[in-house]
C-alpha atoms as a PDB file:
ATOM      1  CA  UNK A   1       0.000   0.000   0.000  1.00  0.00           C
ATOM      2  CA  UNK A   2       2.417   2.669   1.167  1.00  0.00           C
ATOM      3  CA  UNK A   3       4.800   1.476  -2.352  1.00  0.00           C
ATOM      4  CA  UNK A   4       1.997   2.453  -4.228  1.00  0.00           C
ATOM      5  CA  UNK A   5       1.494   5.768  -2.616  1.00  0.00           C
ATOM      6  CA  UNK A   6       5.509   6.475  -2.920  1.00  0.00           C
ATOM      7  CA  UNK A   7       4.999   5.852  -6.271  1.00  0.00           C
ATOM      8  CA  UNK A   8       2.249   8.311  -7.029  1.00  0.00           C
ATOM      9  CA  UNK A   9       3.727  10.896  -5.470  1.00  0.00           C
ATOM     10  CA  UNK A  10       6.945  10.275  -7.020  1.00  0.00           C
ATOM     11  CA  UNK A  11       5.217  10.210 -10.408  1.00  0.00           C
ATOM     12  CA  UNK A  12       3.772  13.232  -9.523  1.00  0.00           C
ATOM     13  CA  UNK A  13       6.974  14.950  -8.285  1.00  0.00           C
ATOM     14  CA  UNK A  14       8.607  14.130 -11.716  1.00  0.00           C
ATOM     15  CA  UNK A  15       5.378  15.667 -13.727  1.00  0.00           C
ATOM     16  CA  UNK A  16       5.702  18.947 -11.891  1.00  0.00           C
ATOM     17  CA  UNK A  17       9.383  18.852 -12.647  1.00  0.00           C
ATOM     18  CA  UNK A  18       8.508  18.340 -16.238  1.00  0.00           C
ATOM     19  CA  UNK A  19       6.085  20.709 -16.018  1.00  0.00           C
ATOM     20  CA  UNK A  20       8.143  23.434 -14.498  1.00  0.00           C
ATOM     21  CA  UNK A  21      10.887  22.662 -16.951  1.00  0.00           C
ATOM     22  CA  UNK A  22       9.022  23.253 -20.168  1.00  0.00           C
ATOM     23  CA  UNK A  23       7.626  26.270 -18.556  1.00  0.00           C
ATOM     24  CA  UNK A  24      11.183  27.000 -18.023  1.00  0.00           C
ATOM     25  CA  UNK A  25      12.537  26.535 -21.354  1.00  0.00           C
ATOM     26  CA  UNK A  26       9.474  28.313 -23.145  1.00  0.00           C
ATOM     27  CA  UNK A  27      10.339  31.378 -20.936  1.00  0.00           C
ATOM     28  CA  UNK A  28      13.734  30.874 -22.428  1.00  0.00           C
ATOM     29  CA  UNK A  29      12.479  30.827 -26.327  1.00  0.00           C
ATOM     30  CA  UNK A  30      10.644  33.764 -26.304  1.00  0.00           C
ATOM     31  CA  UNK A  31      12.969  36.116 -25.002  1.00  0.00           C
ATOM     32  CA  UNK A  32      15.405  34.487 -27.489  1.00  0.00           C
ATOM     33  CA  UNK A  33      12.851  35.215 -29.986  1.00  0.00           C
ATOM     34  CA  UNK A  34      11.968  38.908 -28.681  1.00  0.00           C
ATOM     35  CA  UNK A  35      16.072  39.844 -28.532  1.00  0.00           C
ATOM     36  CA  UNK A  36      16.033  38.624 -32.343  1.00  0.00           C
ATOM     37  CA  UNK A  37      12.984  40.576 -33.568  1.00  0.00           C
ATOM     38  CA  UNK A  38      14.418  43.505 -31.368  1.00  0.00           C
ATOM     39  CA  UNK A  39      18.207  43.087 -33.176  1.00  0.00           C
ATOM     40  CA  UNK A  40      16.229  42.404 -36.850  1.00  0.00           C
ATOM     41  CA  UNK A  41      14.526  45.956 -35.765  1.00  0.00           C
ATOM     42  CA  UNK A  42      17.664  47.502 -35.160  1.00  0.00           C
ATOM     43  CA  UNK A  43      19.512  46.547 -37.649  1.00  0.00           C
ATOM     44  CA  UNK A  44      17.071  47.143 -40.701  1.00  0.00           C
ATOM     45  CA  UNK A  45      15.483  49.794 -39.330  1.00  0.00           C
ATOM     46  CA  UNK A  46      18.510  52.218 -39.693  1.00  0.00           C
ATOM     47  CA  UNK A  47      18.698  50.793 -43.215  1.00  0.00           C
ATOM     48  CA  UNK A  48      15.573  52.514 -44.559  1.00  0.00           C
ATOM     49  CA  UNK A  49      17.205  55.662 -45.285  1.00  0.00           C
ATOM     50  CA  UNK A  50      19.491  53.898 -47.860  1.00  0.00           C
ATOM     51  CA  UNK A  51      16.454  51.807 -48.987  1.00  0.00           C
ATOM     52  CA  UNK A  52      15.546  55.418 -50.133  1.00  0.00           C
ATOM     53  CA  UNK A  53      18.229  55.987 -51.651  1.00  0.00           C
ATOM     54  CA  UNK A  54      17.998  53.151 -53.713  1.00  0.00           C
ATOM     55  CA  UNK A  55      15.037  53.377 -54.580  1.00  0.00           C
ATOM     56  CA  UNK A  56      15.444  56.653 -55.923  1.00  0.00           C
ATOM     57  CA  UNK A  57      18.461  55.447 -57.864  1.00  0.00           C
ATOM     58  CA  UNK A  58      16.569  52.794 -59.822  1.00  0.00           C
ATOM     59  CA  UNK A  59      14.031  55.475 -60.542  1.00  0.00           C
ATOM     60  CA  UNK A  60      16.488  57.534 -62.011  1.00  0.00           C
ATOM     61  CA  UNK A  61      18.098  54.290 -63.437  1.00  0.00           C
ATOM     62  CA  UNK A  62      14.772  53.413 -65.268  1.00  0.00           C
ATOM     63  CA  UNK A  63      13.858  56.672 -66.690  1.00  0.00           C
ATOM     64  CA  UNK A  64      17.625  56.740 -68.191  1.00  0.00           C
ATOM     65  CA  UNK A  65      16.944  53.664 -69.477  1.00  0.00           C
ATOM     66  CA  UNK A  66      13.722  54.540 -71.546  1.00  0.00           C
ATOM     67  CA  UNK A  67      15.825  57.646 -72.855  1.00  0.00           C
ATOM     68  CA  UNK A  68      18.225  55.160 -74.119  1.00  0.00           C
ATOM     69  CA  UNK A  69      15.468  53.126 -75.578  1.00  0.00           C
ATOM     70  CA  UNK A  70      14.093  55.871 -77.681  1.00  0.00           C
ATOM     71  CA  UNK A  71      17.360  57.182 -78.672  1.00  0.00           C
ATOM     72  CA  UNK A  72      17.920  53.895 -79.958  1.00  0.00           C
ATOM     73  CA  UNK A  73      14.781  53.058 -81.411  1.00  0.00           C
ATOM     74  CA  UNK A  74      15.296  56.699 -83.197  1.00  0.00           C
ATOM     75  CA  UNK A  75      18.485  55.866 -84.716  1.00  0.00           C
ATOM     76  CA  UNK A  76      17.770  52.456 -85.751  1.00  0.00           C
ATOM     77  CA  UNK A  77      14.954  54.111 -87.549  1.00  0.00           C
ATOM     78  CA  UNK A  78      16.742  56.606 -89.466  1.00  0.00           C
ATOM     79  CA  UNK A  79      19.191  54.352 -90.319  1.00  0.00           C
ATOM     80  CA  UNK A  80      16.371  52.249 -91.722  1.00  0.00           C
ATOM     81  CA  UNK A  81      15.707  55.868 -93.607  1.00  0.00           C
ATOM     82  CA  UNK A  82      19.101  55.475 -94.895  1.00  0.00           C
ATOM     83  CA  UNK A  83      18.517  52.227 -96.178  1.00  0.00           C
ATOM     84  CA  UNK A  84      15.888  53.021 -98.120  1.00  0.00           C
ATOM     85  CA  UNK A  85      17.555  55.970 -99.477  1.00  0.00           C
ATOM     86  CA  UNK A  86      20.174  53.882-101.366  1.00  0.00           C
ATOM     87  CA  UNK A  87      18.106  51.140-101.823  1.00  0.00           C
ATOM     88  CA  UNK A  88      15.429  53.059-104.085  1.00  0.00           C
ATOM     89  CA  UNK A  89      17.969  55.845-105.246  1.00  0.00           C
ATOM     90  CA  UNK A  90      16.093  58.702-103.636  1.00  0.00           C
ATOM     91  CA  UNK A  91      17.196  61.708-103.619  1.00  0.00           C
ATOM     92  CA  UNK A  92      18.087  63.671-100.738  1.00  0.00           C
ATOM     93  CA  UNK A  93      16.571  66.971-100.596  1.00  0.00           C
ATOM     94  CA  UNK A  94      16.981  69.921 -98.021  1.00  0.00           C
ATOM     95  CA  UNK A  95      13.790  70.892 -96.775  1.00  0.00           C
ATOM     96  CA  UNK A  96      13.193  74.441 -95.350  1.00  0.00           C
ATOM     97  CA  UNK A  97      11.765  74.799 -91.518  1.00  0.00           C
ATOM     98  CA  UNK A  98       9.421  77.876 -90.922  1.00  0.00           C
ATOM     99  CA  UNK A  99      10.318  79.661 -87.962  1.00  0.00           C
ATOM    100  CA  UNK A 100       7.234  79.972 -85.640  1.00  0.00           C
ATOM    101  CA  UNK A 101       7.866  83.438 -85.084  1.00  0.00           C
ATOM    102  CA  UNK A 102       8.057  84.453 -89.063  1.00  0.00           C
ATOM    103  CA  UNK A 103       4.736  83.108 -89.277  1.00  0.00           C
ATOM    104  CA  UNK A 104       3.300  86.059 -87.958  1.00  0.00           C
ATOM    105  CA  UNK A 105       4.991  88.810 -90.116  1.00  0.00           C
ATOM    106  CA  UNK A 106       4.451  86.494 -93.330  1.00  0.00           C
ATOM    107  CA  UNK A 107       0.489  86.474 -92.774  1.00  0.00           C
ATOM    108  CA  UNK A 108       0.688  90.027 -92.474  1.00  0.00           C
ATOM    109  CA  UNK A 109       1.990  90.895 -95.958  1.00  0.00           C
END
């Protein structure tokens, strides 16, 4: 009788150990966790200034690019003018531009 009662209490002595033991070691997790999330924060929080930055910089980056793209697309186009030039024998001719500001004075006379 009395074995059996040592050895319910004894069972229960080692439960509460386990018990207080994952307890323990949960307690120990999370503040590993929290000191991670609090050095992540620190770290890439003082970063967003040069995330900016970069930012910015592929802006710029991009709207270069598109220049580059047209200028491109422009002279691959009047090269293709070129081509047709000598392919056809065209002549080249010099055209005259009106000047915005002669237009004026011209529809007066």
């Amino acid at each position: 009788m009395r074995n059996s009662k040592d050895i319910r209490q004894t069972s229960r002595i080692a439960q509460n150990f386990l018990v207080y033991r994952l307890i323990a070691v949960n307690i120990v997790l999370f503040s590993v966790y929290i000191l991670i999330q609090v050095f992540i924060t620190s770290q890439v929080g003082t970063k967003s200034r040069e995330i900016d930055l970069l930012r910015q910089e592929k802006a710029r980056l991009r709207t270069e690019n598109e220049f580059l793209k047209s200028e491109i697309q422009k002279e691959s186009s009047l090269s293709s003018a070129m081509g047709l030039v000598e392919k056809y024998s065209l002549e080249k001719k010099d055209s005259v531009i009106l000047d915005v500001s002669n237009l004026d004075r011209i529809a007066k006379n």
